[in-house]
PDB file of N, CA and C in Angstrom:
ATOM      1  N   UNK A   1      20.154  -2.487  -0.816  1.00  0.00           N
ATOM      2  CA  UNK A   1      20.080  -3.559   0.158  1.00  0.00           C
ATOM      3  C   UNK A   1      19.424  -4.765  -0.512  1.00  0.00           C
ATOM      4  N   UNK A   2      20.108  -6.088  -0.623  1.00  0.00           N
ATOM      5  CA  UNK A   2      19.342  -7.244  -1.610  1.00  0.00           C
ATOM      6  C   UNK A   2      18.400  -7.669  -0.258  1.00  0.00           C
ATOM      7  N   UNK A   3      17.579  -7.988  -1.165  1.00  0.00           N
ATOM      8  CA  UNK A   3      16.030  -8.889  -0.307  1.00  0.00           C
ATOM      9  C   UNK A   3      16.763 -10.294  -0.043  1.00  0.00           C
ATOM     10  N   UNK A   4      16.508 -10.445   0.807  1.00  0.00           N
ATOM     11  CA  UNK A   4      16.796 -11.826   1.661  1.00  0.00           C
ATOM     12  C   UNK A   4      15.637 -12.915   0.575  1.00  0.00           C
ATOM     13  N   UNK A   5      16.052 -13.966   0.534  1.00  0.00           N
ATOM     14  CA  UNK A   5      16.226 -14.980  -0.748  1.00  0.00           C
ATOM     15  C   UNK A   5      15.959 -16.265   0.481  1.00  0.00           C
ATOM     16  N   UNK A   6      14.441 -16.998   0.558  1.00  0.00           N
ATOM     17  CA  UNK A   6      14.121 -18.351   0.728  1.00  0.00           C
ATOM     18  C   UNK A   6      13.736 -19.089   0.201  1.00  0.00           C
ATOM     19  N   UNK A   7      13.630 -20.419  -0.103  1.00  0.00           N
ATOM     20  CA  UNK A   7      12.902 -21.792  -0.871  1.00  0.00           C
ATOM     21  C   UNK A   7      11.801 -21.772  -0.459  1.00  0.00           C
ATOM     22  N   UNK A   8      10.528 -22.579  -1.080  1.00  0.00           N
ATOM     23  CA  UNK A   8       9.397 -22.552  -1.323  1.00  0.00           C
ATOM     24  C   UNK A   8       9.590 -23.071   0.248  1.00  0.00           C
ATOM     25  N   UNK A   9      10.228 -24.578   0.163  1.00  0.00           N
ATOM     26  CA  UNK A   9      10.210 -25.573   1.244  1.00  0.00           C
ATOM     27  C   UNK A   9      10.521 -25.144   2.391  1.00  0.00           C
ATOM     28  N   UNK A  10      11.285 -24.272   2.355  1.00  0.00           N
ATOM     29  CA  UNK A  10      11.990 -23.769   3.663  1.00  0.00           C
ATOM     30  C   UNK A  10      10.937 -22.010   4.314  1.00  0.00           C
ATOM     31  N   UNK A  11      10.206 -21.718   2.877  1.00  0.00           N
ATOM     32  CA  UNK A  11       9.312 -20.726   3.814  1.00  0.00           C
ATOM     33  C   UNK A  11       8.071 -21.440   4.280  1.00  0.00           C
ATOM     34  N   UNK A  12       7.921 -22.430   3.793  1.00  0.00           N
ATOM     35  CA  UNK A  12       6.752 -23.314   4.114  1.00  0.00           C
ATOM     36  C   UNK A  12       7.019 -23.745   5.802  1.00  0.00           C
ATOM     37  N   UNK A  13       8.125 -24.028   5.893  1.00  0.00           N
ATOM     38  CA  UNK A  13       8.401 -24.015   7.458  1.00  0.00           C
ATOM     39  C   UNK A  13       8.593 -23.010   8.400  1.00  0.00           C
ATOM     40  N   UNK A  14       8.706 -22.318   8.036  1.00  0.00           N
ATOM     41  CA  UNK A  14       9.195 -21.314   8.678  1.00  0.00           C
ATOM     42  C   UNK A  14       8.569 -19.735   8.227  1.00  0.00           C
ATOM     43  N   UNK A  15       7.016 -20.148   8.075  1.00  0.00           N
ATOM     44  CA  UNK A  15       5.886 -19.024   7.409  1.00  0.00           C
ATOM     45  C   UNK A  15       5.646 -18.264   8.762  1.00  0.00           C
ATOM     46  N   UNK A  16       5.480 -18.806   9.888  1.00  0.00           N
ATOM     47  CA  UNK A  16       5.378 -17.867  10.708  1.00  0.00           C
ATOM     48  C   UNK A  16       6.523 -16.856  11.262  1.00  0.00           C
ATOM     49  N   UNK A  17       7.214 -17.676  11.438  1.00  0.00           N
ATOM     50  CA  UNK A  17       8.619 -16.958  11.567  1.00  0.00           C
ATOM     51  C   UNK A  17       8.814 -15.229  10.308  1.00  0.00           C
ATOM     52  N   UNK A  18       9.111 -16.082   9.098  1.00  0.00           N
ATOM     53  CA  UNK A  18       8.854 -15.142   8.225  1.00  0.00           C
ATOM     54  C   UNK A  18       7.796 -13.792   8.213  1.00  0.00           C
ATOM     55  N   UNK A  19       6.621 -14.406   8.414  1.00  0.00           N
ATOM     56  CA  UNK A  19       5.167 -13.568   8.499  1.00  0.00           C
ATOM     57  C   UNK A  19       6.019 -12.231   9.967  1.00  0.00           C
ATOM     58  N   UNK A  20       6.652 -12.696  11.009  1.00  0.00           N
ATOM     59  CA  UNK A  20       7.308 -11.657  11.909  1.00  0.00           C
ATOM     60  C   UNK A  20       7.905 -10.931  11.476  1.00  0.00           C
ATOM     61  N   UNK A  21       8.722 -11.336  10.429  1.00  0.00           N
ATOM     62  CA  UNK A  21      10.004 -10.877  10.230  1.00  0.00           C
ATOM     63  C   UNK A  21       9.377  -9.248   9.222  1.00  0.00           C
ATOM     64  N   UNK A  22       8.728  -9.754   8.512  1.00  0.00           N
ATOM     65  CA  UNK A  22       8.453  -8.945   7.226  1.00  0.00           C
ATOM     66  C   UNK A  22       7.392  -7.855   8.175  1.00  0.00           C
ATOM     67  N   UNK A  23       6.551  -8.216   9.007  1.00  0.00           N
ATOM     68  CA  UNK A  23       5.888  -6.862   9.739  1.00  0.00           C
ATOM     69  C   UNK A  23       6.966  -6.307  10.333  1.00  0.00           C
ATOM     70  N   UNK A  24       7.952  -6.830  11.271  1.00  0.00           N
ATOM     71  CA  UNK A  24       8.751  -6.135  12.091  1.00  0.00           C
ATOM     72  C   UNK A  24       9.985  -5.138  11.608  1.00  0.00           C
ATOM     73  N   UNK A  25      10.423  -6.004  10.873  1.00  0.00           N
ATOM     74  CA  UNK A  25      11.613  -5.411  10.124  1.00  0.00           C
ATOM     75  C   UNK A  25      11.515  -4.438   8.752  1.00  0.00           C
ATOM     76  N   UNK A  26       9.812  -4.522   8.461  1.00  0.00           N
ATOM     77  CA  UNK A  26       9.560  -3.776   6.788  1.00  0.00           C
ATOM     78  C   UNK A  26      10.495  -4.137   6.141  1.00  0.00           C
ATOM     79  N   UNK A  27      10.687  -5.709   6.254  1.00  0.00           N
ATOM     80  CA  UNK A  27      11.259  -6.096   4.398  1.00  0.00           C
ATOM     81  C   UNK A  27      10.374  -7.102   3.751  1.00  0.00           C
ATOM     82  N   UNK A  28      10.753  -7.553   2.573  1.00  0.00           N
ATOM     83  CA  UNK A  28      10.406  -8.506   1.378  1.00  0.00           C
ATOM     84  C   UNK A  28      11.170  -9.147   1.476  1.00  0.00           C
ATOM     85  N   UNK A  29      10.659 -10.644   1.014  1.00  0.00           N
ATOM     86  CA  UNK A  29      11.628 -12.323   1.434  1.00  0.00           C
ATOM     87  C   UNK A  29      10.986 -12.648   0.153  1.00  0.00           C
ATOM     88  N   UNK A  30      11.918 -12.685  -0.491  1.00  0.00           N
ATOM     89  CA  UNK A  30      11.390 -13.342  -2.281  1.00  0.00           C
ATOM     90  C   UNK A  30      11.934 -15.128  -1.988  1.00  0.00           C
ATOM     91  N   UNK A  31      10.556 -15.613  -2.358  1.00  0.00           N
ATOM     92  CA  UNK A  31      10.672 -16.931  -1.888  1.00  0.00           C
ATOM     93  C   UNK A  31      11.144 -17.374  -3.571  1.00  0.00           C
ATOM     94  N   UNK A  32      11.663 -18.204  -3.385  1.00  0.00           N
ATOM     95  CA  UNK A  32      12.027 -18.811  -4.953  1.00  0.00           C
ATOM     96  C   UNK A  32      11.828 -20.431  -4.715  1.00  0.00           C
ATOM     97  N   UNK A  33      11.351 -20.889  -5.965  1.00  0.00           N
ATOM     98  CA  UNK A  33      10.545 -22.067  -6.375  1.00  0.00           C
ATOM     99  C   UNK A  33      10.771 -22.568  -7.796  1.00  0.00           C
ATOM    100  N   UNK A  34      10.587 -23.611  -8.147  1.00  0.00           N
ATOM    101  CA  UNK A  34      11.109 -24.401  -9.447  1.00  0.00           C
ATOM    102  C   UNK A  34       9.693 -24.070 -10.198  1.00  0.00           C
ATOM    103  N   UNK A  35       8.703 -23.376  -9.891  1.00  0.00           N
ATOM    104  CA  UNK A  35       7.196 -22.943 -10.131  1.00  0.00           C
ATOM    105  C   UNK A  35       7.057 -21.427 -10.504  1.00  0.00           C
ATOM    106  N   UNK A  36       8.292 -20.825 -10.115  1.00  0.00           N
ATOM    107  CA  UNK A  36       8.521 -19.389 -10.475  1.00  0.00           C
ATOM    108  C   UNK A  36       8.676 -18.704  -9.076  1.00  0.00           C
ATOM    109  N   UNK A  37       8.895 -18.030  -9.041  1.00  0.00           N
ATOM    110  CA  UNK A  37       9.236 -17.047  -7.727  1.00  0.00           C
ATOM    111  C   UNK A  37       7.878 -15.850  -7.183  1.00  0.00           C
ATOM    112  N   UNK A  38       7.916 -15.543  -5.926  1.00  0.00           N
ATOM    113  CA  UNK A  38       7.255 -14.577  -5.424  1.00  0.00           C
ATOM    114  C   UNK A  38       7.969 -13.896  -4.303  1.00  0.00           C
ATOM    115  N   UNK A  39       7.536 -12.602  -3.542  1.00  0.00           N
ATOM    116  CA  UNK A  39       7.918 -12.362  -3.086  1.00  0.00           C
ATOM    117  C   UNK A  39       7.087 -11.901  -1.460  1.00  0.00           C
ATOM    118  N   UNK A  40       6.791 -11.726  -0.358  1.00  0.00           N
ATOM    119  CA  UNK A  40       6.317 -11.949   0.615  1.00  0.00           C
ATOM    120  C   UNK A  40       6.702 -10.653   1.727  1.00  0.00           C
ATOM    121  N   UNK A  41       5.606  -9.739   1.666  1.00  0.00           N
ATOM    122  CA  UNK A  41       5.548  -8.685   2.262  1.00  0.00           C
ATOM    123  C   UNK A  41       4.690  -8.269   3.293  1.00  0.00           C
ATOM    124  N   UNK A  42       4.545  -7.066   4.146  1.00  0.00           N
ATOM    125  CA  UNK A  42       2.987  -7.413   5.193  1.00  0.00           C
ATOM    126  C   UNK A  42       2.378  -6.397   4.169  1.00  0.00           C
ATOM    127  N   UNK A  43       1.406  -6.187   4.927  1.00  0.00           N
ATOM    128  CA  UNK A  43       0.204  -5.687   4.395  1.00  0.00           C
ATOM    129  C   UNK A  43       0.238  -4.104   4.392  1.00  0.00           C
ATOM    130  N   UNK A  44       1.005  -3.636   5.395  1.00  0.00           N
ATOM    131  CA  UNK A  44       1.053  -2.612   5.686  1.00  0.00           C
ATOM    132  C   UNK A  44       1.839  -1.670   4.131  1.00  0.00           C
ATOM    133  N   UNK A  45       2.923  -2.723   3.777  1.00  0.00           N
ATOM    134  CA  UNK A  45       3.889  -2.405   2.666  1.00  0.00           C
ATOM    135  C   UNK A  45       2.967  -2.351   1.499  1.00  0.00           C
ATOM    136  N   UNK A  46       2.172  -3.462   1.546  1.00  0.00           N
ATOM    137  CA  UNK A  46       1.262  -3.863   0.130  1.00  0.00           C
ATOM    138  C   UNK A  46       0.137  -2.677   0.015  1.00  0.00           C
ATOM    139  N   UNK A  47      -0.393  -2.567   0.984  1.00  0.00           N
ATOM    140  CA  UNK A  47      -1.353  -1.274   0.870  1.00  0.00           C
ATOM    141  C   UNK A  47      -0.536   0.404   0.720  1.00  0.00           C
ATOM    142  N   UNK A  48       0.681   0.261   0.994  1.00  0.00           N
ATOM    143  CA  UNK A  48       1.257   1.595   0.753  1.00  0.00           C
ATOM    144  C   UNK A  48       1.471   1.413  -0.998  1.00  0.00           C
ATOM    145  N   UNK A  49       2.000   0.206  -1.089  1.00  0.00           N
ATOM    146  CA  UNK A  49       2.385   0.680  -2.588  1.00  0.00           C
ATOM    147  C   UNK A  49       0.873   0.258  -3.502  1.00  0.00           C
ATOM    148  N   UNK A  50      -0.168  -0.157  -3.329  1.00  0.00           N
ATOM    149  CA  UNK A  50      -1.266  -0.034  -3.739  1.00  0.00           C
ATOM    150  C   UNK A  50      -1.857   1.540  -3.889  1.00  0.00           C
ATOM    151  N   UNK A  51      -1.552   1.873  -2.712  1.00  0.00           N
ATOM    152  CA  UNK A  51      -2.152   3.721  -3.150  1.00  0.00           C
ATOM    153  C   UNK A  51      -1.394   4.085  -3.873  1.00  0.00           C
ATOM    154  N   UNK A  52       0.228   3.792  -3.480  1.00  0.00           N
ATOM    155  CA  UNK A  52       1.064   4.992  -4.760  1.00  0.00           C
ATOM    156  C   UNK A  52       0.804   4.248  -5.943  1.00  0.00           C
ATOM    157  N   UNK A  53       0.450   2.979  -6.439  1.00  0.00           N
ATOM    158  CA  UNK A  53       0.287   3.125  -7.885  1.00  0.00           C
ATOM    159  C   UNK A  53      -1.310   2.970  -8.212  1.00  0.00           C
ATOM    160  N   UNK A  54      -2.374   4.044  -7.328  1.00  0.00           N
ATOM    161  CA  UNK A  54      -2.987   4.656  -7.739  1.00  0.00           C
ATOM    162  C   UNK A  54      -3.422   6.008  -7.912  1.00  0.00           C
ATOM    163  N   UNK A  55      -2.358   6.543  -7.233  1.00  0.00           N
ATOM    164  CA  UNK A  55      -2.069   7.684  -7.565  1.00  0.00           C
ATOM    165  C   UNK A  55      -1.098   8.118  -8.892  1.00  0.00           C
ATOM    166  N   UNK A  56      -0.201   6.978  -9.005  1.00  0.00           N
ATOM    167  CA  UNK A  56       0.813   7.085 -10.287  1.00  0.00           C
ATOM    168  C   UNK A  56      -0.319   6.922 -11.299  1.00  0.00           C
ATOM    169  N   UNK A  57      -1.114   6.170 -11.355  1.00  0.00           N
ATOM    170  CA  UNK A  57      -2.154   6.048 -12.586  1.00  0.00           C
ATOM    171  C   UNK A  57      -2.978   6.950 -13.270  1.00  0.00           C
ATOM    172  N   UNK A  58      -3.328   7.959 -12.192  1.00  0.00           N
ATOM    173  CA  UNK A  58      -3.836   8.982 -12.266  1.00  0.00           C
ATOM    174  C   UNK A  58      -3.498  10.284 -12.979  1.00  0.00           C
ATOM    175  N   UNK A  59      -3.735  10.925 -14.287  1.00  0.00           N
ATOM    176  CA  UNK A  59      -3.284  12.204 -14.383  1.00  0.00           C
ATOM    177  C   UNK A  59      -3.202  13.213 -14.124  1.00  0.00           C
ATOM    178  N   UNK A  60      -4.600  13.242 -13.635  1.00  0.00           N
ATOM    179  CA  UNK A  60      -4.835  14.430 -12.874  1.00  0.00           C
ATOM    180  C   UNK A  60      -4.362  14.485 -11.702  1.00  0.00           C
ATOM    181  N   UNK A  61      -4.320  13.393 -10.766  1.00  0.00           N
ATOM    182  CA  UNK A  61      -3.595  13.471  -9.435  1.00  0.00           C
ATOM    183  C   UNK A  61      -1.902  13.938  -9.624  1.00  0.00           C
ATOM    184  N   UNK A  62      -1.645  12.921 -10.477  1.00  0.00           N
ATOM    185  CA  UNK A  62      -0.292  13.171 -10.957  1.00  0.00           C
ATOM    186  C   UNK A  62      -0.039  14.725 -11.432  1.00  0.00           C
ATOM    187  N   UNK A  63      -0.528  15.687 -12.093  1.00  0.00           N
ATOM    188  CA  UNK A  63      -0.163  16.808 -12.423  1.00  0.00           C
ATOM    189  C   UNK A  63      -0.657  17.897 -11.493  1.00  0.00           C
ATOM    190  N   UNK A  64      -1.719  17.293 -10.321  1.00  0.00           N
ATOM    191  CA  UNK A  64      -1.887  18.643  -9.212  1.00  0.00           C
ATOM    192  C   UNK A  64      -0.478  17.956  -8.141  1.00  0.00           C
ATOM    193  N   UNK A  65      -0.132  16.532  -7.891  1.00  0.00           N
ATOM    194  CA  UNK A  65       1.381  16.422  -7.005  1.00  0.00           C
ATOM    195  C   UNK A  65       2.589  16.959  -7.317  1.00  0.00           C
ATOM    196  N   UNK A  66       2.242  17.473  -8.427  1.00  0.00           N
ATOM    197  CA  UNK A  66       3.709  17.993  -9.851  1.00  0.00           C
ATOM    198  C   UNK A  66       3.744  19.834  -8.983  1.00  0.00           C
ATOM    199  N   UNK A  67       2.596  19.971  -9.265  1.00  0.00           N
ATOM    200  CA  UNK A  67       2.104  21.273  -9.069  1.00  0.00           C
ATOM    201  C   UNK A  67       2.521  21.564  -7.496  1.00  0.00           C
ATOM    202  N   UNK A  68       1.974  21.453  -6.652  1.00  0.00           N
ATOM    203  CA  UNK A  68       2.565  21.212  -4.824  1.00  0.00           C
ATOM    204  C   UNK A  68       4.074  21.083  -4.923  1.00  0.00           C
ATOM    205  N   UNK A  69       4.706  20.009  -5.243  1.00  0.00           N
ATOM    206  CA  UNK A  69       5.323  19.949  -5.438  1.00  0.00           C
ATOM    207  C   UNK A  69       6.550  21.054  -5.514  1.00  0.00           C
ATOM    208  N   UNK A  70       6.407  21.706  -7.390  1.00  0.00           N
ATOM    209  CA  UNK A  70       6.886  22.928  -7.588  1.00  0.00           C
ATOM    210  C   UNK A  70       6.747  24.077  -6.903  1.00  0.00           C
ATOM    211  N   UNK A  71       5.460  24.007  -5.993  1.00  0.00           N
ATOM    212  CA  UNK A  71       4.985  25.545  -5.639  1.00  0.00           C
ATOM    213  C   UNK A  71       6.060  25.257  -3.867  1.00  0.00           C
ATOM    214  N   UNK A  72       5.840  24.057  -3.175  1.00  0.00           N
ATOM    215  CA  UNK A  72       6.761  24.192  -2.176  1.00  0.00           C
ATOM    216  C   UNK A  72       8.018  24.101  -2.306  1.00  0.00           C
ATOM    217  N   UNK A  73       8.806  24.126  -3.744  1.00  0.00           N
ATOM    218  CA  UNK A  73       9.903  24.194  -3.582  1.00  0.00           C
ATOM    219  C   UNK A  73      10.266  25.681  -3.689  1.00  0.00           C
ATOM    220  N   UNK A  74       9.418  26.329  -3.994  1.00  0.00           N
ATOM    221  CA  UNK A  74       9.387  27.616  -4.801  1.00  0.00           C
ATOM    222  C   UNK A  74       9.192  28.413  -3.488  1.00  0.00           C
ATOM    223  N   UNK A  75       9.967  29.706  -2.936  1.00  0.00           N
ATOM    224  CA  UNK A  75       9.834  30.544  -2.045  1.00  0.00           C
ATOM    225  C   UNK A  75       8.489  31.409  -2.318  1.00  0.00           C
ATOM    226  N   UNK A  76       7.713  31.184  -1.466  1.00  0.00           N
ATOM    227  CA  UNK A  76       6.237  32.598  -2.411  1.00  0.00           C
ATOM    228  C   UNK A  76       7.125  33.674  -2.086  1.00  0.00           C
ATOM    229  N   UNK A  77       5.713  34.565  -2.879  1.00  0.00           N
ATOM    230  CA  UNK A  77       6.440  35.804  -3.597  1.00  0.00           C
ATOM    231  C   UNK A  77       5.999  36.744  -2.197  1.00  0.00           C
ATOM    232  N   UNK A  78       7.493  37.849  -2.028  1.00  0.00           N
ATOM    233  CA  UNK A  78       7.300  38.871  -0.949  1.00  0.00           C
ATOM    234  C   UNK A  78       5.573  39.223  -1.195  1.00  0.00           C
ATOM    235  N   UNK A  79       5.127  39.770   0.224  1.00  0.00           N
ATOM    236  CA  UNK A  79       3.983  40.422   0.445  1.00  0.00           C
ATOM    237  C   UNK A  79       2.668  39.213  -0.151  1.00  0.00           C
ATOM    238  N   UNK A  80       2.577  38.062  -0.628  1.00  0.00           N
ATOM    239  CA  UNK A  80       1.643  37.398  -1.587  1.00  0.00           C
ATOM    240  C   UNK A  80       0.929  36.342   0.234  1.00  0.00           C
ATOM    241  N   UNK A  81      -0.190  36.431   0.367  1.00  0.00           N
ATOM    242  CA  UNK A  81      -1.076  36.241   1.390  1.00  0.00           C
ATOM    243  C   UNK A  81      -1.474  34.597   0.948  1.00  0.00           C
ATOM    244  N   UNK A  82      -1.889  34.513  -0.057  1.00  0.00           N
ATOM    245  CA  UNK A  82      -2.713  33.776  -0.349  1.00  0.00           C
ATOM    246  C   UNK A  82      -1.554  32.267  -0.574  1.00  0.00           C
ATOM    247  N   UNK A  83      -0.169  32.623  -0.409  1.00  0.00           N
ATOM    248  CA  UNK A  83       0.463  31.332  -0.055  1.00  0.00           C
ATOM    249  C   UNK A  83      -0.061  30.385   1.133  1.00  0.00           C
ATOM    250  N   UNK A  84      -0.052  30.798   2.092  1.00  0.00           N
ATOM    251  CA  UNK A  84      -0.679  29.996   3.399  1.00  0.00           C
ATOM    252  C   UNK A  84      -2.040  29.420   2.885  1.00  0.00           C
ATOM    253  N   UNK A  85      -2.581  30.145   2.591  1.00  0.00           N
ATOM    254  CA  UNK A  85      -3.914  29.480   2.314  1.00  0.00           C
ATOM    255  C   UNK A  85      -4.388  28.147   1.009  1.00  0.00           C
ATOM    256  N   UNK A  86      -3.514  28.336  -0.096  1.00  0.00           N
ATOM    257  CA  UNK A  86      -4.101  28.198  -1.231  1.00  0.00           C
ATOM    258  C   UNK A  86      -3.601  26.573  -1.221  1.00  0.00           C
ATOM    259  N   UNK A  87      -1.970  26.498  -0.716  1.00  0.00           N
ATOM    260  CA  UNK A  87      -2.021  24.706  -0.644  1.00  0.00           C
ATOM    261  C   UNK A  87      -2.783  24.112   0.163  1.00  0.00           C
ATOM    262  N   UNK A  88      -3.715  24.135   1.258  1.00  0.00           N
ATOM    263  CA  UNK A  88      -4.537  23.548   1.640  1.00  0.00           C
ATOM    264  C   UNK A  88      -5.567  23.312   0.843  1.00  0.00           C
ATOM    265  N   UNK A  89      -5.874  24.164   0.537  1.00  0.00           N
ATOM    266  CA  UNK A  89      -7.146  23.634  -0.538  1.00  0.00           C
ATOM    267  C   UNK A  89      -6.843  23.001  -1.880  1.00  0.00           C
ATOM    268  N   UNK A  90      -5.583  23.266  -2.262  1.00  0.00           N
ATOM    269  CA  UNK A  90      -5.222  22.451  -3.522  1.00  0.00           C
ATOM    270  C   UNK A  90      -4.518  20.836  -2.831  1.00  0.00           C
ATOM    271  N   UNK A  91      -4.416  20.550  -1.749  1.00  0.00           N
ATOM    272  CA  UNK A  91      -4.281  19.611  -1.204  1.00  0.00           C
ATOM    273  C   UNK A  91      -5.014  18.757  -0.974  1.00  0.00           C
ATOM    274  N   UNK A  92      -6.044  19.142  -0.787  1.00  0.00           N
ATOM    275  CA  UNK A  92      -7.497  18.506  -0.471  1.00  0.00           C
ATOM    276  C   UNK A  92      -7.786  18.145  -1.772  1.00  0.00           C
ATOM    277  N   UNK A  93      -7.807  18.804  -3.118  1.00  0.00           N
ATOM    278  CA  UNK A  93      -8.462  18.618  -4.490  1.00  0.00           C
ATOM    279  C   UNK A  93      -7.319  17.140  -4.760  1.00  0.00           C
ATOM    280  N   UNK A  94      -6.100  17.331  -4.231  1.00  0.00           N
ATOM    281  CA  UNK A  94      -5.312  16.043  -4.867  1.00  0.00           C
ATOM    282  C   UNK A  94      -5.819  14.556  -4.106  1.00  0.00           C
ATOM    283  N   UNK A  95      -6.407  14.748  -2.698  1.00  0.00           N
ATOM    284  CA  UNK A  95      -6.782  13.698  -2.076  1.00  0.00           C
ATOM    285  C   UNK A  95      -7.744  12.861  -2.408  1.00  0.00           C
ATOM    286  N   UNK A  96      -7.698  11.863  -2.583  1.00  0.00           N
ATOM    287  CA  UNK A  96      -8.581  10.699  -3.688  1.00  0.00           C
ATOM    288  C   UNK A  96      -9.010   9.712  -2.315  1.00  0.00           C
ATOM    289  N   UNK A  97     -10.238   9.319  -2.918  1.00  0.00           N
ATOM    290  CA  UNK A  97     -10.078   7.853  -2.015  1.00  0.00           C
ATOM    291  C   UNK A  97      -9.518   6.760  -1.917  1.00  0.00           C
ATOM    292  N   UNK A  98      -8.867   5.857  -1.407  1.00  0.00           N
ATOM    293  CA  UNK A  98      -7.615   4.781  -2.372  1.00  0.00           C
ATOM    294  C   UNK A  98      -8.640   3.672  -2.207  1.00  0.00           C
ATOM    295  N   UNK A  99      -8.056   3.116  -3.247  1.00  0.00           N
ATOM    296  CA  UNK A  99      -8.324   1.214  -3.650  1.00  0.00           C
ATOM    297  C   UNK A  99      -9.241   0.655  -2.333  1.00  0.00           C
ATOM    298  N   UNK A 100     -10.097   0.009  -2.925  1.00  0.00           N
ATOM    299  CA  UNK A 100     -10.686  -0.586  -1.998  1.00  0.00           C
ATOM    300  C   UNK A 100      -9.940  -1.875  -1.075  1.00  0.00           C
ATOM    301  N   UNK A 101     -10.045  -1.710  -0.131  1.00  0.00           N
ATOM    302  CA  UNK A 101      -8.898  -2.841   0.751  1.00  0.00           C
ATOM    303  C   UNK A 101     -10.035  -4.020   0.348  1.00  0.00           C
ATOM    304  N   UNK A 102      -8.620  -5.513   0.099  1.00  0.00           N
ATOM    305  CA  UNK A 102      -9.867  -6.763  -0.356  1.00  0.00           C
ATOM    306  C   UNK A 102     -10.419  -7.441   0.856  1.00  0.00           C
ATOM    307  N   UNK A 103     -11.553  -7.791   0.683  1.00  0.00           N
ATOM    308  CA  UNK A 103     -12.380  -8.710   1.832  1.00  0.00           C
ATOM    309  C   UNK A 103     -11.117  -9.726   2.652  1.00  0.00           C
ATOM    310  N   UNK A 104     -11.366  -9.998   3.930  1.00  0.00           N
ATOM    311  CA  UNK A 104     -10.646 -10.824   4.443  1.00  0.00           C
ATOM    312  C   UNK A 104     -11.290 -12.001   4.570  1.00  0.00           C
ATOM    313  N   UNK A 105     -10.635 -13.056   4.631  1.00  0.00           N
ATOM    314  CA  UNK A 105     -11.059 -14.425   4.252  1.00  0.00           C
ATOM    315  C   UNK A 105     -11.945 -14.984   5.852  1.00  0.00           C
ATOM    316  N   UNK A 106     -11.991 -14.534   6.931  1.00  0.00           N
ATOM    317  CA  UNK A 106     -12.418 -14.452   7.940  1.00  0.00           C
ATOM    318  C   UNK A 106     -13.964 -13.654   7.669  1.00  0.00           C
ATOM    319  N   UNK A 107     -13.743 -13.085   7.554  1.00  0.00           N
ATOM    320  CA  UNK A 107     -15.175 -12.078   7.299  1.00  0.00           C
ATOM    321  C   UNK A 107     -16.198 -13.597   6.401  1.00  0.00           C
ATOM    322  N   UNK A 108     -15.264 -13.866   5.218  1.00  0.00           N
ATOM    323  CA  UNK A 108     -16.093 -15.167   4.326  1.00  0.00           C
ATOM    324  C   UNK A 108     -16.552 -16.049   5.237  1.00  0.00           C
ATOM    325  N   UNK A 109     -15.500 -17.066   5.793  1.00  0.00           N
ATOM    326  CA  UNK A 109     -15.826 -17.786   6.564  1.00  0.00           C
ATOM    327  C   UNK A 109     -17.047 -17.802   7.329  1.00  0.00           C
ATOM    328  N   UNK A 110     -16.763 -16.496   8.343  1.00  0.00           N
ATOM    329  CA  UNK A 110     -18.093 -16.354   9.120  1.00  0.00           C
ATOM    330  C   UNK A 110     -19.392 -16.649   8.616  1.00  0.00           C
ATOM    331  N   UNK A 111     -19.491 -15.292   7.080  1.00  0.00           N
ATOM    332  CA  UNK A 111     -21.099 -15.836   6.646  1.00  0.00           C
ATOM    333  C   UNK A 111     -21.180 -17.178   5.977  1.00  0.00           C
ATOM    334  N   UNK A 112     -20.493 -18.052   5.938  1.00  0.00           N
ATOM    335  CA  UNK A 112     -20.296 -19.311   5.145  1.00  0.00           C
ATOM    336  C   UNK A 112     -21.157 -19.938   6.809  1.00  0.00           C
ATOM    337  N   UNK A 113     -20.408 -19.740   7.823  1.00  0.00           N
ATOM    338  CA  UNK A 113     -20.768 -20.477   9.400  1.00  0.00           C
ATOM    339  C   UNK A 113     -21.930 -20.166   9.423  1.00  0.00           C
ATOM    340  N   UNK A 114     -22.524 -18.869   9.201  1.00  0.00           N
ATOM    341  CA  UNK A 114     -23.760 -18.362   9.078  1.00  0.00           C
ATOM    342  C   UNK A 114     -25.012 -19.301   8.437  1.00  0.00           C
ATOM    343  N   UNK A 115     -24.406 -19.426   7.025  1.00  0.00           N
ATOM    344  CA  UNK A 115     -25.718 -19.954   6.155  1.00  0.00           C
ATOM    345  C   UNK A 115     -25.878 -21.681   6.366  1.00  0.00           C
ATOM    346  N   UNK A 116     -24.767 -21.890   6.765  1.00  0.00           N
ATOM    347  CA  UNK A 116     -24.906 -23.495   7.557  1.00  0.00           C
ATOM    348  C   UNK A 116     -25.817 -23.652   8.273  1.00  0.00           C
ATOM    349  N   UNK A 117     -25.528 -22.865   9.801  1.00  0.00           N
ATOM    350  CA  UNK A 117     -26.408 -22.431  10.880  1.00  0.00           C
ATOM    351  C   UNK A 117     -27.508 -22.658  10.443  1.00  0.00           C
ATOM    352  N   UNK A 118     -28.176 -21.721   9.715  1.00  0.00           N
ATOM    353  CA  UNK A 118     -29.446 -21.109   9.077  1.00  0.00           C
ATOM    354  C   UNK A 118     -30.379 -22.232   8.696  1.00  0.00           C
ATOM    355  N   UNK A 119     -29.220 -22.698   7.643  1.00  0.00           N
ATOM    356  CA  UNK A 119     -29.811 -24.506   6.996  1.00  0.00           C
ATOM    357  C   UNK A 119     -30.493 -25.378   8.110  1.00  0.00           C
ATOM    358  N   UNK A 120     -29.807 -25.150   8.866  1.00  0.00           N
ATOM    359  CA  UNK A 120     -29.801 -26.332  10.118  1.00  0.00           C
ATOM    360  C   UNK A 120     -31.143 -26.427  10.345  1.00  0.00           C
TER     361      UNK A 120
END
């Protein structure tokens, strides 16, 4: 499916519009510009693929997801108990904490309103 393709000028008008489109619909609008190109996603998209490429970075994460992986494709073995049990806990060992989400520019603002105040 190609990503829908806008001008700098024309997302500049139409940023809110856009800003709907990309939460509602989960796509990317690659804006293109004589400045180089970008592309314009929500947040929701940006933080998903922020964890998976910190989990791709990872080796060890990467070779216990390899591992799950193989073992649920794999039928356990007649009479073997310890199937039910053992991916939970090797599930838990793959779970990492992800990327720290970045400060929002609102949060700044505020203590910026703050230390004004203060001055006063």
């Amino acid at each position: 499916m190609p990503v829908p393709a806008t001008t700098v000028k024309s997302a500049r008008k139409n940023l809110k519009s856009l800003v709907r489109e990309v939460n509602r619909d989960t796509v990317a609008v690659e804006i293109v510009g004589d400045q180089g190109n970008a592309v314009l996603i929500s947040l929701a998209r940006y933080t998903a693929l922020r964890e998976a490429t910190f989990l791709l970075r990872s080796p060890e994460l990467m070779d216990s997801l390899r591992r799950e992986a193989a073992r649920s494709l794999s039928p356990p073995a007649p009479g073997d108990d310890s199937a039910d049990s053992e991916p939970a806990a090797s599930a838990e060992a793959a779970v990492s904490t992800p990327p720290p989400e970045p400060k929002s520019r609102t949060r700044k603002k505020n203590k910026r309103k703050k230390k004004r105040a203060h001055r006063r």
